[in-house]
C-alpha atoms as a PDB file:
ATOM      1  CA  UNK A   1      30.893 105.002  83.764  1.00  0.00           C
ATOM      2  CA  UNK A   2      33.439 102.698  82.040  1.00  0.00           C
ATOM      3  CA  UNK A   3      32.099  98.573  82.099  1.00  0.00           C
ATOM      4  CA  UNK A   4      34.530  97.704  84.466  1.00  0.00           C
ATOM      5  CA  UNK A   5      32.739 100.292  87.202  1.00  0.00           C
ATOM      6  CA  UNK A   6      29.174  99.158  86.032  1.00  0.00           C
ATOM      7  CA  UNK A   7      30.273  95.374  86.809  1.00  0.00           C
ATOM      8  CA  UNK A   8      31.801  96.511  90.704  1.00  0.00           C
ATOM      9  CA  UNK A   9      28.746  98.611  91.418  1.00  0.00           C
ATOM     10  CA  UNK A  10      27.013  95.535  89.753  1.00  0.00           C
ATOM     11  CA  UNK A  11      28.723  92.763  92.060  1.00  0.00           C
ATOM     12  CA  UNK A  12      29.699  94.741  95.235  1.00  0.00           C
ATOM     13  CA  UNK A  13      27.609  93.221  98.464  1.00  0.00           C
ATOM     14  CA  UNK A  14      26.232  90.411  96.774  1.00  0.00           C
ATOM     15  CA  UNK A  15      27.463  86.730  97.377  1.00  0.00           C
ATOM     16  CA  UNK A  16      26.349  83.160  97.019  1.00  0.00           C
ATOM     17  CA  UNK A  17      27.122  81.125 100.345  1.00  0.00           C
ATOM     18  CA  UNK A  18      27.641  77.107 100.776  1.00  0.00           C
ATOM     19  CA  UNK A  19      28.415  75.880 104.036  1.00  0.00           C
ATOM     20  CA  UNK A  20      30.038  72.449 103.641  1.00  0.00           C
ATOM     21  CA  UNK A  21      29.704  70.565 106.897  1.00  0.00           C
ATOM     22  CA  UNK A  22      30.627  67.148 107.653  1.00  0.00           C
ATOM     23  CA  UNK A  23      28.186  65.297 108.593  1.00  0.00           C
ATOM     24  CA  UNK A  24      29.850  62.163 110.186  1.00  0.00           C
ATOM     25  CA  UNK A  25      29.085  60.575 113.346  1.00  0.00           C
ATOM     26  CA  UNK A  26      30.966  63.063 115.285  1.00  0.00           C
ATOM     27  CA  UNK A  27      29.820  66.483 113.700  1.00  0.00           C
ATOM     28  CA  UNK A  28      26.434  67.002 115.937  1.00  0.00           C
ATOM     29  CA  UNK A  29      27.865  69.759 117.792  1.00  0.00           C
ATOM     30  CA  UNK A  30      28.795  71.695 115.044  1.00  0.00           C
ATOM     31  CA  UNK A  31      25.316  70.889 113.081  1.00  0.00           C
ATOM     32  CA  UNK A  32      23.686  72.195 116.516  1.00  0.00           C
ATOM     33  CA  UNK A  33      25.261  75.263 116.735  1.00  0.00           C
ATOM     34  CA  UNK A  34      25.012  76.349 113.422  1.00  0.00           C
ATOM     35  CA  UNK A  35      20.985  75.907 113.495  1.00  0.00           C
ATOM     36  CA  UNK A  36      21.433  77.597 116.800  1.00  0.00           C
ATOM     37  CA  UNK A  37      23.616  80.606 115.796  1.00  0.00           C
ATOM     38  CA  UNK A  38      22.807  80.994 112.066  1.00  0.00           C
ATOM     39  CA  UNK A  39      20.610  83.700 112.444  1.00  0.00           C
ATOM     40  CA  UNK A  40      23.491  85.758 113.933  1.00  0.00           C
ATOM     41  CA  UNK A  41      25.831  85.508 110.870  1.00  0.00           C
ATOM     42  CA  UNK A  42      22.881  86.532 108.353  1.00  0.00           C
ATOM     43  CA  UNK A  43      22.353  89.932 110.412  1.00  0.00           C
ATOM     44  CA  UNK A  44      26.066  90.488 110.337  1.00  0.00           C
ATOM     45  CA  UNK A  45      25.954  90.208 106.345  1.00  0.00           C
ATOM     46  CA  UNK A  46      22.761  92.563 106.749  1.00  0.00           C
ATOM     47  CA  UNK A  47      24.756  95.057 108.844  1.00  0.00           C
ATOM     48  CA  UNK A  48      28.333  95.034 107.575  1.00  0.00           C
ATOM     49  CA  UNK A  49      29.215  94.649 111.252  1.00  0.00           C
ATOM     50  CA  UNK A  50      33.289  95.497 111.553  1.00  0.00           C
ATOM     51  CA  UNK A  51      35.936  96.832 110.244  1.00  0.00           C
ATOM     52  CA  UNK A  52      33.759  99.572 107.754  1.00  0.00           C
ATOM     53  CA  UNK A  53      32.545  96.467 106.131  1.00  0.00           C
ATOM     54  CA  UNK A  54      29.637  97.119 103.441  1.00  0.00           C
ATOM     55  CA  UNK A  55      26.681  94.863 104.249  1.00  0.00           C
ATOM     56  CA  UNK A  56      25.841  91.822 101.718  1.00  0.00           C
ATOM     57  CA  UNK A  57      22.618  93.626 100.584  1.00  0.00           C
ATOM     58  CA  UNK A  58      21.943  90.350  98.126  1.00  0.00           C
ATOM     59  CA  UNK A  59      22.676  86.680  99.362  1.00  0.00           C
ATOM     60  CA  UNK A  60      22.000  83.377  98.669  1.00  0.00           C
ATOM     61  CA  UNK A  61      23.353  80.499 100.818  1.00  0.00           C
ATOM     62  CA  UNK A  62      22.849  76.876 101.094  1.00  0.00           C
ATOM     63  CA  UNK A  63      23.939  73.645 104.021  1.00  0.00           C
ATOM     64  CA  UNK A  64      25.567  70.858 101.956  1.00  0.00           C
ATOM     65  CA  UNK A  65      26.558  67.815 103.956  1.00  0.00           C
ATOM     66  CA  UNK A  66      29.451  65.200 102.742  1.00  0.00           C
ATOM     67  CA  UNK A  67      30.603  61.772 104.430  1.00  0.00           C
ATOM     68  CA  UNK A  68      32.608  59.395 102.524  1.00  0.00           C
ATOM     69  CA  UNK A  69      31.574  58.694  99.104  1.00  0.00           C
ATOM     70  CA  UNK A  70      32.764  55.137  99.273  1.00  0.00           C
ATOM     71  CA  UNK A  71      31.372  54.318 102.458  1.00  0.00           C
ATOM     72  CA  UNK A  72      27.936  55.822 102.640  1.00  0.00           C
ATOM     73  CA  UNK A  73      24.953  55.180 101.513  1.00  0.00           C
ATOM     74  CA  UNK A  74      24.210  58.802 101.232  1.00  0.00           C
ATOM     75  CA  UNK A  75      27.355  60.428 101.296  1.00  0.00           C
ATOM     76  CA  UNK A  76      26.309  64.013  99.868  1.00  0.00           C
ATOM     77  CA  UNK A  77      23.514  65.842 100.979  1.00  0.00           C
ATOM     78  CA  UNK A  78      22.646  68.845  98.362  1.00  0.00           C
ATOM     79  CA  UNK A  79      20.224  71.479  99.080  1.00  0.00           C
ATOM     80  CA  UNK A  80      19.149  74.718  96.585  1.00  0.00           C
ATOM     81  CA  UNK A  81      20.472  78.092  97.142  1.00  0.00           C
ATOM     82  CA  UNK A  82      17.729  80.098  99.801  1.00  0.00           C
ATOM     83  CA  UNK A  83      17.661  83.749 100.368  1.00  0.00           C
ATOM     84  CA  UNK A  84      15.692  83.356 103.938  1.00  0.00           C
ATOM     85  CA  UNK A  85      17.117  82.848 107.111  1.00  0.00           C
ATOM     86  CA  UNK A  86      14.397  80.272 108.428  1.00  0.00           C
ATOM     87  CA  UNK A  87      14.568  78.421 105.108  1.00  0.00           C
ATOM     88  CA  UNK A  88      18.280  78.153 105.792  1.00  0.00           C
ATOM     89  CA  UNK A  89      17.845  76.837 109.391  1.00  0.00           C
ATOM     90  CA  UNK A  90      15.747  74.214 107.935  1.00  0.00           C
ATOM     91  CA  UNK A  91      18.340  73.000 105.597  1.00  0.00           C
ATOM     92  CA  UNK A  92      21.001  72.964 108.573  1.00  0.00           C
ATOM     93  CA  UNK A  93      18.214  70.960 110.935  1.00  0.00           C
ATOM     94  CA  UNK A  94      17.882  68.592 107.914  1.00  0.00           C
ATOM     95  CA  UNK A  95      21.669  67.204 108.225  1.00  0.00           C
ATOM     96  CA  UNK A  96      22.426  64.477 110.635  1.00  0.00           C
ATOM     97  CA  UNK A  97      25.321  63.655 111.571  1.00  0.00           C
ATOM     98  CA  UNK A  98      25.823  59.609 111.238  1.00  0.00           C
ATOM     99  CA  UNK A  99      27.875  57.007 109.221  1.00  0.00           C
ATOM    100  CA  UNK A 100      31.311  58.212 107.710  1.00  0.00           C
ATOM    101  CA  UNK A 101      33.453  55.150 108.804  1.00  0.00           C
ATOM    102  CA  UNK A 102      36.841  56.129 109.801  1.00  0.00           C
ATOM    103  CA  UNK A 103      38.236  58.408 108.957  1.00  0.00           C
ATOM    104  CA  UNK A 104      39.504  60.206 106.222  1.00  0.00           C
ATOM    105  CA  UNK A 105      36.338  61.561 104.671  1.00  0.00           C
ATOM    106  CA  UNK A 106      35.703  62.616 101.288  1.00  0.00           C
ATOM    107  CA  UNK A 107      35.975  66.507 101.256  1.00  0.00           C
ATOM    108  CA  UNK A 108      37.859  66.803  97.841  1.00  0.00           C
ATOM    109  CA  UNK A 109      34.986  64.741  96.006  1.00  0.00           C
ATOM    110  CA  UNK A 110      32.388  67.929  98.076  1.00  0.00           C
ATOM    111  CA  UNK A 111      34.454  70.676  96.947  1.00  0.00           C
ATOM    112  CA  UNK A 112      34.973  69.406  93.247  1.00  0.00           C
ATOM    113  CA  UNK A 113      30.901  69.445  92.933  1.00  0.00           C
ATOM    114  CA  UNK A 114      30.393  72.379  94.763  1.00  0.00           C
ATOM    115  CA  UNK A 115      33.075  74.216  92.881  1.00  0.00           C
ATOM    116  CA  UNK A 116      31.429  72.951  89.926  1.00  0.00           C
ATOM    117  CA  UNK A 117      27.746  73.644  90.119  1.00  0.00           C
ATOM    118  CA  UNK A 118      27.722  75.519  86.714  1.00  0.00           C
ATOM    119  CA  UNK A 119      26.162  79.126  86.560  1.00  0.00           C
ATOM    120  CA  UNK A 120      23.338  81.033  85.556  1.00  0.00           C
ATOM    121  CA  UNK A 121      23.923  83.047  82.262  1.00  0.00           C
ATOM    122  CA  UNK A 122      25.226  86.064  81.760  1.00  0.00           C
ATOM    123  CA  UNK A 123      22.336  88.497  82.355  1.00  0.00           C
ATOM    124  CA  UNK A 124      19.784  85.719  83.193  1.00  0.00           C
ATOM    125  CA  UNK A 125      16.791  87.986  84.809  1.00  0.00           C
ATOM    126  CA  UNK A 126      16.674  84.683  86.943  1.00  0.00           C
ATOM    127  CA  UNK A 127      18.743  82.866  88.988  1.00  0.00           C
ATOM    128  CA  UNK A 128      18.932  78.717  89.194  1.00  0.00           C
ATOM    129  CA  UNK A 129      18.823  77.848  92.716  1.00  0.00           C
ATOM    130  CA  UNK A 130      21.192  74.571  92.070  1.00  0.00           C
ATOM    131  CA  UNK A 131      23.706  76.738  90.068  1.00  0.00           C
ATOM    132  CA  UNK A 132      26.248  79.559  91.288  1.00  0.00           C
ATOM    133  CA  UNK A 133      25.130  83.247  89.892  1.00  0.00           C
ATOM    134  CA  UNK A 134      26.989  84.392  87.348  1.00  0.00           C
ATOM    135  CA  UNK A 135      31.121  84.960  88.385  1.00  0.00           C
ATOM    136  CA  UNK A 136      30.863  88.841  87.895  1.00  0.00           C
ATOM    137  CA  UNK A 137      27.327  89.024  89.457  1.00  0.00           C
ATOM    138  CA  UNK A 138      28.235  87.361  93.192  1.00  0.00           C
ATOM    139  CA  UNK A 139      31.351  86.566  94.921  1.00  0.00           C
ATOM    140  CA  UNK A 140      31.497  82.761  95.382  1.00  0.00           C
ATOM    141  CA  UNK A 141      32.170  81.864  99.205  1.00  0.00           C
ATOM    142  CA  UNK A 142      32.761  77.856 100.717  1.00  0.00           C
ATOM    143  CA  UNK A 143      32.562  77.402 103.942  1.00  0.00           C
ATOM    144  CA  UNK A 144      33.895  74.309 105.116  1.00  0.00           C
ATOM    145  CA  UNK A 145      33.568  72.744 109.347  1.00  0.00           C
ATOM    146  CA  UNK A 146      35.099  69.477 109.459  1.00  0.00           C
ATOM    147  CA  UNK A 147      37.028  67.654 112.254  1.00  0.00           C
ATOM    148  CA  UNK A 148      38.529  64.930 110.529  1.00  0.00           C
ATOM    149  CA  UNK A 149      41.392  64.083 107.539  1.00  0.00           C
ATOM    150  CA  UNK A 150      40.419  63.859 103.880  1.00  0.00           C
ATOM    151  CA  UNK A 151      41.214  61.409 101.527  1.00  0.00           C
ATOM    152  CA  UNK A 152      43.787  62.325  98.977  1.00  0.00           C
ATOM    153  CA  UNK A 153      41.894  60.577  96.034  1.00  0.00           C
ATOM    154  CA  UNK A 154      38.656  61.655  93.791  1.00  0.00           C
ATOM    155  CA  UNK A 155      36.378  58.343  94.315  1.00  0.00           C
ATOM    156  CA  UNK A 156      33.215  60.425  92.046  1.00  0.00           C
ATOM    157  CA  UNK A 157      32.803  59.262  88.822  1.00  0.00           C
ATOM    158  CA  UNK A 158      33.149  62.438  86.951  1.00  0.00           C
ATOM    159  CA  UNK A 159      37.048  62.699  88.393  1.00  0.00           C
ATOM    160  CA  UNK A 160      37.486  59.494  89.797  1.00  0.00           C
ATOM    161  CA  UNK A 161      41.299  59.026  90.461  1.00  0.00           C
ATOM    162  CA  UNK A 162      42.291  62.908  90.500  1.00  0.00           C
ATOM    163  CA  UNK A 163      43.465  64.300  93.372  1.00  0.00           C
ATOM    164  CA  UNK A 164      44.171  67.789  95.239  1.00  0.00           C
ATOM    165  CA  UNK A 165      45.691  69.822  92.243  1.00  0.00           C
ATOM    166  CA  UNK A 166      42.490  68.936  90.449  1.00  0.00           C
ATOM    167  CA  UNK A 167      40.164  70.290  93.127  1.00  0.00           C
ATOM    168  CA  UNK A 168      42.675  73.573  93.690  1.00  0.00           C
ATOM    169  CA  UNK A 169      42.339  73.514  89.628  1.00  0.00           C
ATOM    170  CA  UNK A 170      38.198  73.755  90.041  1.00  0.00           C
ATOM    171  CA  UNK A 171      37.745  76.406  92.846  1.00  0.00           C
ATOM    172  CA  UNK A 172      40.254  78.644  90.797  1.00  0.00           C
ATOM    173  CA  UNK A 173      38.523  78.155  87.677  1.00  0.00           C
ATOM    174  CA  UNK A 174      35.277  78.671  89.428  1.00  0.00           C
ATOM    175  CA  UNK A 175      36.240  81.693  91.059  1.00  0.00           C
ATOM    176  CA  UNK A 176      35.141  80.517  94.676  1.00  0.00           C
ATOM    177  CA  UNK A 177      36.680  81.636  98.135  1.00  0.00           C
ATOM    178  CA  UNK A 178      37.473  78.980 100.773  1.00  0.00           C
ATOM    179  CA  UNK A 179      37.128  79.417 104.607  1.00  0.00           C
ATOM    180  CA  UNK A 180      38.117  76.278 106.322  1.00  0.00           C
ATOM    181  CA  UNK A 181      37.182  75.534 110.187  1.00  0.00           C
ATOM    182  CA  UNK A 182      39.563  72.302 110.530  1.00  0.00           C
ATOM    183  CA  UNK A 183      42.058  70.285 112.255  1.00  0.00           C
ATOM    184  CA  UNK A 184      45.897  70.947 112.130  1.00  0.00           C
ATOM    185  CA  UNK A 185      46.297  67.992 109.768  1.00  0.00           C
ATOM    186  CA  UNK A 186      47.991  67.204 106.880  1.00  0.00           C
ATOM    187  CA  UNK A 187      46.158  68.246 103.652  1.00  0.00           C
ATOM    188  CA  UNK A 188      44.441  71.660 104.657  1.00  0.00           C
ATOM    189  CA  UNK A 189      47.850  74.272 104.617  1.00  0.00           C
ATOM    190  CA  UNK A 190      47.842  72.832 100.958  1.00  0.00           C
ATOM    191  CA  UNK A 191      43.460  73.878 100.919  1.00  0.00           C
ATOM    192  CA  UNK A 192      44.714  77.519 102.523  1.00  0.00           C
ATOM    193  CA  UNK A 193      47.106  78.442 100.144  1.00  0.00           C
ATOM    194  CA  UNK A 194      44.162  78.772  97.226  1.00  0.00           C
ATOM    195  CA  UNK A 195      44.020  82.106  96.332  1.00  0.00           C
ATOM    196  CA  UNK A 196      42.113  84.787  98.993  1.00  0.00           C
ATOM    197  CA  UNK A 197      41.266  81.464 101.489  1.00  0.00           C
ATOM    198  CA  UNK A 198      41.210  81.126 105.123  1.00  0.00           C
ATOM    199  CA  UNK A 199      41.904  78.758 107.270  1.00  0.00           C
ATOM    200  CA  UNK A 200      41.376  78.425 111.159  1.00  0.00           C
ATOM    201  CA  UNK A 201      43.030  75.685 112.687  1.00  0.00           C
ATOM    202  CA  UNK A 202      40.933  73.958 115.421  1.00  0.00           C
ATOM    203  CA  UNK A 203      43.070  72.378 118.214  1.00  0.00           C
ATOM    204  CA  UNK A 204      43.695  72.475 121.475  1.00  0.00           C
ATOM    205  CA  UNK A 205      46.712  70.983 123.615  1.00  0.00           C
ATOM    206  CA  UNK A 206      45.375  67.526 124.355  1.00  0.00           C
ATOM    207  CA  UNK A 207      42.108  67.266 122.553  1.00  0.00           C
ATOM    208  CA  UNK A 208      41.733  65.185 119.486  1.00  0.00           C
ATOM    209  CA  UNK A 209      40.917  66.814 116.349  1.00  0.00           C
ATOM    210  CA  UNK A 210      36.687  65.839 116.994  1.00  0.00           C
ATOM    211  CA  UNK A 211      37.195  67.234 121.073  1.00  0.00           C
ATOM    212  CA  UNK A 212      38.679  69.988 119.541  1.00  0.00           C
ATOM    213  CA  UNK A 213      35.905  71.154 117.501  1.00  0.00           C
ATOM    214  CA  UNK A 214      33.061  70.544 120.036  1.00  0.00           C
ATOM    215  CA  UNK A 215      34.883  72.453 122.608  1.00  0.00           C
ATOM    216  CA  UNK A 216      34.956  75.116 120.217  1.00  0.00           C
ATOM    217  CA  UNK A 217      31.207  75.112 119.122  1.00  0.00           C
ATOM    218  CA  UNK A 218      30.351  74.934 122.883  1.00  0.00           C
ATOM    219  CA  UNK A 219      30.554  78.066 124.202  1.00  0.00           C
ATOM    220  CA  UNK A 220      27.674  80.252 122.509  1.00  0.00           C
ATOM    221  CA  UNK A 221      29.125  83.537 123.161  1.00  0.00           C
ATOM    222  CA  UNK A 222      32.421  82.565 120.986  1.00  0.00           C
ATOM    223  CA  UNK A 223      30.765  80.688 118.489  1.00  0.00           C
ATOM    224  CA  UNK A 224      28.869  83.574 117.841  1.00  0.00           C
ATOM    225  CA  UNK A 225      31.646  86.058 117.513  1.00  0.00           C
ATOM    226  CA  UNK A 226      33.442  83.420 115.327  1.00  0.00           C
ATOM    227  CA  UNK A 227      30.045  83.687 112.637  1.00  0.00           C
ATOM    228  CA  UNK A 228      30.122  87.250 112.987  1.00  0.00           C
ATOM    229  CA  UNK A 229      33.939  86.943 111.544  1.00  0.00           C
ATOM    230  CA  UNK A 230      32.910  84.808 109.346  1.00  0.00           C
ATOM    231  CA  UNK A 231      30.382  87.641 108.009  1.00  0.00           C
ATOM    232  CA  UNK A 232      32.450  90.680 107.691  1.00  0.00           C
ATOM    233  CA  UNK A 233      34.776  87.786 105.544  1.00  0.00           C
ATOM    234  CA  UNK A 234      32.679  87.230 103.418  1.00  0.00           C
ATOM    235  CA  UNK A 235      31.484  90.598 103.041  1.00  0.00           C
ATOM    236  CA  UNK A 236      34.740  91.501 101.902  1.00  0.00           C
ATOM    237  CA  UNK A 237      34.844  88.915  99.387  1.00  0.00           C
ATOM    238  CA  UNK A 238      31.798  90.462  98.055  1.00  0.00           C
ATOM    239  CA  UNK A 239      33.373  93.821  97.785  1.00  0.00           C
ATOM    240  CA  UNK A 240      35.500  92.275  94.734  1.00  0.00           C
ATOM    241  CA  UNK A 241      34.798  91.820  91.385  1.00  0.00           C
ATOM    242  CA  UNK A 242      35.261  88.555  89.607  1.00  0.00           C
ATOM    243  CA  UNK A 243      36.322  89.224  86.001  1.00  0.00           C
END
């Protein structure tokens, strides 16, 4: 077996998992229903549930919350990477939704930190919960629920003044996969068009951007099937190797 086959037999079903969430005042729907329905996505990465998906059989995931970073007290909320459901939940139950001003928030200044947690070493025996795993050793997956604008400048102080191409410029380099649940508003078709990411547009005729996104956390039985999507999308991301 050549490396290049050791690495995919190495990598294939195994991903590390951050779910980004808002956590402004109007996000407590979504924070609910993720507690609520998280246990359903983890047993569709167990089962490989649709469309001959493999299962993840190795995962890691985490619940980071953002706000805005020059508004907040707290305006990021980091947690370590878990491989239990429950511990998970916790994290999610954790989060409170509060504070964030108006809007826009400060997603770019989230994903450049999460995109650059660092990584474990090649063929570490152990793996830092506050860093990604090594890029060939787990496909890298953000998952992102906002209902709200972000703001087009980086107010952290490690890239303070960059801007999107700097962020695009980090999840590329970092190898990691971006799934956005968010408005039809300026900024995210630009997010989308990263390499392998997703984007479902939340709106409905009528609804602002925040009605929007409750109405479509409300009903259980299609909030559900939308985390068992979510699932068999990441388990194909975790089907790839990253050189």
């Amino acid at each position: 077996m050549d490396q290049q086959q050791t690495q995919q037999t190495k990598t294939r079903g195994v991903a590390d998992i951050v779910f980004l969430l808002d956590v402004s005042g109007s996000m407590a729907p979504v924070i609910d229903a993720l507690k609520q329905n998280i246990g359903t996505f983890v047993d569709s990465l167990n089962q490989g549930e649709g469309n001959n998906v493999s299962p993840v059989r190795d995962w890691r995931a985490k619940a980071v919350g953002y706000r805005d970073f020059e508004a907040d007290p707290e305006p990021f909320v980091d947690h370590p990477f878990v491989s239990d459901v429950e511990a998970l939940r916790a994290q999610l139950a954790s989060l409170r939704a509060e504070g964030g001003g108006d809007e826009p928030e400060s997603l770019l200044d989230a994903l450049y930190r999460i995109a650059n947690l660092g990584q474990t070493e090649k063929g570490a025996t152990t793996h830092d919960p506050g860093k990604w795993r090594y890029r060939s050793d787990a496909a890298r997956v953000v998952v992102v629920f906002t209902d709200a604008s972000y703001k087009p400048t980086l107010s952290i102080p490690e890239a303070r003044g960059g801007g999107l191409a700097d962020v695009v410029n980090a999840i590329i380099n970092n190898r990691v996969i971006l799934s956005l649940f968010a408005p039809d508003l300026p900024g995210y078709d630009e997010l989308s068009m990263v390499d392998k990411s997703e984007w479902e547009v939340i709106s409905y005729p009528g609804l602002s951007p925040q009605q929007a996104l409750e109405r479509y956390t409300a009903d259980p039985a299609n909030f559900k099937n939308t985390l068992r999507q979510l699932a068999a999308s990441v388990s194909k991301s975790a089907e790839t190797v990253a050189l």
